[in-house]
N, C-alpha and C. Protein backbone atom coordinates (compact mmCIF):
# COMPACT_ATOMS: atom_id res chain seq x y z
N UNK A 1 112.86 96.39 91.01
CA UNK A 1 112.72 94.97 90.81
C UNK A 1 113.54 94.27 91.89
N UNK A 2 112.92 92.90 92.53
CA UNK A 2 113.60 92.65 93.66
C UNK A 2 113.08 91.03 93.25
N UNK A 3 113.72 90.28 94.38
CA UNK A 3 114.05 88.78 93.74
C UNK A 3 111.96 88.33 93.91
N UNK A 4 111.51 89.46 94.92
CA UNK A 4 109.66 88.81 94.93
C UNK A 4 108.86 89.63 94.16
N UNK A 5 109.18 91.17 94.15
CA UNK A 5 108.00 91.71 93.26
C UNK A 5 109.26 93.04 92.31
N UNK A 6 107.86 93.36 91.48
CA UNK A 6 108.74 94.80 90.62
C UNK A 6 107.59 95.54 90.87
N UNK A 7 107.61 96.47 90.81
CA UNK A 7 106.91 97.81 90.48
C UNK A 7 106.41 97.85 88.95
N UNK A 8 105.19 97.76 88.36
CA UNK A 8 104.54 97.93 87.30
C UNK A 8 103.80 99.32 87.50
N UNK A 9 104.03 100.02 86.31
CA UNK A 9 103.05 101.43 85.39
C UNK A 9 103.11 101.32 84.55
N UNK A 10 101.86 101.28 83.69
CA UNK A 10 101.26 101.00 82.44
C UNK A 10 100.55 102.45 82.35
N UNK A 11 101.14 103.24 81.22
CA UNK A 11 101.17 104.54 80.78
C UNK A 11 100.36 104.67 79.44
N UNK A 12 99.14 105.20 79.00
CA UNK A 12 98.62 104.95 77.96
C UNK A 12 98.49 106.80 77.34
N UNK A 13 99.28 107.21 76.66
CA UNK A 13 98.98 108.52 76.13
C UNK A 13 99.44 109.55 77.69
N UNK A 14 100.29 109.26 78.10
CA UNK A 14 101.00 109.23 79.29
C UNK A 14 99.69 109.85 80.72
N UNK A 15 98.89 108.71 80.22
CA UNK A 15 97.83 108.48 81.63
C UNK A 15 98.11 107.38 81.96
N UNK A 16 98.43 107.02 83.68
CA UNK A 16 98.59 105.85 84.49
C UNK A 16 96.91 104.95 84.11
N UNK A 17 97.20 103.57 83.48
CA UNK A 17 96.00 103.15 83.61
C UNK A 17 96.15 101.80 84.19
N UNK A 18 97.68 101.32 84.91
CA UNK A 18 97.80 100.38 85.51
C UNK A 18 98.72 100.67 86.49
N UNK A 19 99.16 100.58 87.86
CA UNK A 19 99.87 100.86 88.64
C UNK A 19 100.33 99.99 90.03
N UNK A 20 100.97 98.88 90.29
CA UNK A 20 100.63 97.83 90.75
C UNK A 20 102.28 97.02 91.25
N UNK A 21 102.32 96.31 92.12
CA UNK A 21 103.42 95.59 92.46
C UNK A 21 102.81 94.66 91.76
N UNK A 22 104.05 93.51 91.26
CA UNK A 22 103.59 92.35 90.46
C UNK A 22 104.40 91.52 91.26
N UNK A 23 103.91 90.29 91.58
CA UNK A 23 104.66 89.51 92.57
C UNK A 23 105.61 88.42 90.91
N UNK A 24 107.08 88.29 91.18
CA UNK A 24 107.97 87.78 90.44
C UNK A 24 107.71 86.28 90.22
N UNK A 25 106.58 85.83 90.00
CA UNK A 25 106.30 84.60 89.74
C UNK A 25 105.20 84.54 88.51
N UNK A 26 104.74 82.92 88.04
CA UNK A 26 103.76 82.73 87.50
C UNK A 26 102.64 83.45 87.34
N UNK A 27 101.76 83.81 88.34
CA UNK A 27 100.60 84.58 88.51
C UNK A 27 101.00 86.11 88.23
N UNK A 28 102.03 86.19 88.69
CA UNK A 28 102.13 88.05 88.35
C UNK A 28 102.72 88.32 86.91
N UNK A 29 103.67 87.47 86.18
CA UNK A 29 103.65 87.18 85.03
C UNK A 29 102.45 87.23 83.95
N UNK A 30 101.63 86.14 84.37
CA UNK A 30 100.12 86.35 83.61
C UNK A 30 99.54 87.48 83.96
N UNK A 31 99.31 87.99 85.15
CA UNK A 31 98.94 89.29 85.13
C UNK A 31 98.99 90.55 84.09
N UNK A 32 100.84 90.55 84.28
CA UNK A 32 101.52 91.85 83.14
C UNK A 32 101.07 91.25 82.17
N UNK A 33 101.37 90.02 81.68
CA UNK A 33 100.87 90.05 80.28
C UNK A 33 99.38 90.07 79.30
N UNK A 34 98.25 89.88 80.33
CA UNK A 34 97.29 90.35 80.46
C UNK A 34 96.83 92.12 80.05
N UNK A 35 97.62 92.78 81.08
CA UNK A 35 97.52 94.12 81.06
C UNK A 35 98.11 94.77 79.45
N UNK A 36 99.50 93.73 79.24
CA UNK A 36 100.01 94.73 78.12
C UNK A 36 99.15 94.18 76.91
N UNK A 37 98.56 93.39 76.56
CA UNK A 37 97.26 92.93 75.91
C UNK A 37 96.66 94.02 75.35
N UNK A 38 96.49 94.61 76.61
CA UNK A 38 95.32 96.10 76.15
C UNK A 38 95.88 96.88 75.38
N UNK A 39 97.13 97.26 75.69
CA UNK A 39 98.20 98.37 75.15
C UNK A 39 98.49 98.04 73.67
N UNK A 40 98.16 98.69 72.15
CA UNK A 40 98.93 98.51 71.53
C UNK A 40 100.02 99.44 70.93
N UNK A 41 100.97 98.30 70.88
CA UNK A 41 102.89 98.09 70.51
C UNK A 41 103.21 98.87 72.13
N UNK A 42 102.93 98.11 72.94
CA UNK A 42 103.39 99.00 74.31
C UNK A 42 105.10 98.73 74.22
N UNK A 43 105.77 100.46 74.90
CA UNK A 43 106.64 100.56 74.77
C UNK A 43 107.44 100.13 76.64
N UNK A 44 108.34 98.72 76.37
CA UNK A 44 108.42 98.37 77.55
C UNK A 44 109.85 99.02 78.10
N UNK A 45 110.17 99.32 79.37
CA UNK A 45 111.21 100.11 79.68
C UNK A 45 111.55 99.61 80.85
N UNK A 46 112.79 98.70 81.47
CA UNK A 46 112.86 98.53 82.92
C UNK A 46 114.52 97.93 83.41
N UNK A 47 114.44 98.38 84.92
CA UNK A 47 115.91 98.81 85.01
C UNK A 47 116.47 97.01 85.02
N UNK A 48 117.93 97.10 85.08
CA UNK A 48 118.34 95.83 85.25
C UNK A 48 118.96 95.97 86.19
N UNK A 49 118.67 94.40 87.06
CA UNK A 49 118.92 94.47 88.51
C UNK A 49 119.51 92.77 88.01
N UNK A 50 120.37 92.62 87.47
CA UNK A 50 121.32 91.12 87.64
C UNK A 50 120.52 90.18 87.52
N UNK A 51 120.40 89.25 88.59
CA UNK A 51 119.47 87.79 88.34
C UNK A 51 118.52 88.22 88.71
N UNK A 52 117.71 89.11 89.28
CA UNK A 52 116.66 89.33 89.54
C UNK A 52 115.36 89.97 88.13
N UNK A 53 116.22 91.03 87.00
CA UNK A 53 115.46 91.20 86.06
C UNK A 53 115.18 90.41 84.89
N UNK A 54 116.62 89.52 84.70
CA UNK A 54 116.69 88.47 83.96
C UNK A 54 115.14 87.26 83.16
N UNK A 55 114.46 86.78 84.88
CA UNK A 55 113.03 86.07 84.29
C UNK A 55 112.34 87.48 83.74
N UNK A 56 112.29 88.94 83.83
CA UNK A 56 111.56 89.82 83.22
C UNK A 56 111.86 89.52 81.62
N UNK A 57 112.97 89.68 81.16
CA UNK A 57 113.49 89.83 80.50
C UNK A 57 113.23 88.49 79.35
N UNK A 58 113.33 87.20 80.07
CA UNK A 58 113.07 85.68 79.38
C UNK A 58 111.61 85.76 78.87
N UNK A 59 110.61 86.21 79.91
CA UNK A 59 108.98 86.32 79.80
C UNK A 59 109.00 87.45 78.81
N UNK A 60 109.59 88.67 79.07
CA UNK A 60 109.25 89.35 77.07
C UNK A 60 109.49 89.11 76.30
N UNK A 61 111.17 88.19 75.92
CA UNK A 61 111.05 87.83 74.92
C UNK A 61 110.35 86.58 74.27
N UNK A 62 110.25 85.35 75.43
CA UNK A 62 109.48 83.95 74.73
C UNK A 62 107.50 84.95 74.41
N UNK A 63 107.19 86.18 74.90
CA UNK A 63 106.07 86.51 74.51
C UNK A 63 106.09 87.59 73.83
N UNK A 64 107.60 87.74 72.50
CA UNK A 64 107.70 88.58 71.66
C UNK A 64 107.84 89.52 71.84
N UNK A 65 107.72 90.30 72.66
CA UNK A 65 107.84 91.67 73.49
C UNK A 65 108.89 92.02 72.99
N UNK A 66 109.64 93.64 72.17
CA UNK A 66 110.71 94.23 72.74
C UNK A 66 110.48 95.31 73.78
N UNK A 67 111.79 95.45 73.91
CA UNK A 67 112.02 96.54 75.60
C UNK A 67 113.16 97.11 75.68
N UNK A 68 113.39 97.89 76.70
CA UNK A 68 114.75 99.05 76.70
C UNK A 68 115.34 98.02 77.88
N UNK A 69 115.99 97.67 78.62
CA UNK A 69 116.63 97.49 79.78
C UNK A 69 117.79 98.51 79.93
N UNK A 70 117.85 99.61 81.02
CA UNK A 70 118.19 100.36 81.87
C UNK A 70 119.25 99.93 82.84
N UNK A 71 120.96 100.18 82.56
CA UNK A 71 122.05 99.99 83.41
C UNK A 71 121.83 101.33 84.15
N UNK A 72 121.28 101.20 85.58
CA UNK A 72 122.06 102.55 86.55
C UNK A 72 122.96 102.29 87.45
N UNK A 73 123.96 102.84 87.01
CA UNK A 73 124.83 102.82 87.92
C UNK A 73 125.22 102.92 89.41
């Protein structure tokens, strides 16, 4: 995750059925949430990168989403 895009994989029965840079704005926002649409109770998992994962993080929860967020050291 970086301040313009993240890296998206959407894993269904652990087959890749989405695989994609998402640009960190509006449009790539609607995108993911589009995709996880398909998925049901998708299990969301992604690292935290400071102010940069933070809008990830605002956009799952105002769209109910839970998720793991990932400290690596």
């Amino acid at each position: 995750m970086s301040k313009v895009s993240s890296e998206v994989a959407i894993l269904v029965n652990g087959e890749k059925v989405h695989n994609y840079t998402m640009s960190n704005d509006a449009i790539g926002f609607s995108r993911l949430l589009g995709d996880l649409k398909t998925v049901h109770k998708p299990e969301i998992i992604f690292e935290a990168t400071g102010v940069y994962s933070r809008r990830l993080q605002a956009f799952l929860e105002d769209n109910d989403y839970t998720y793991i967020r990932l400290s690596i050291p």
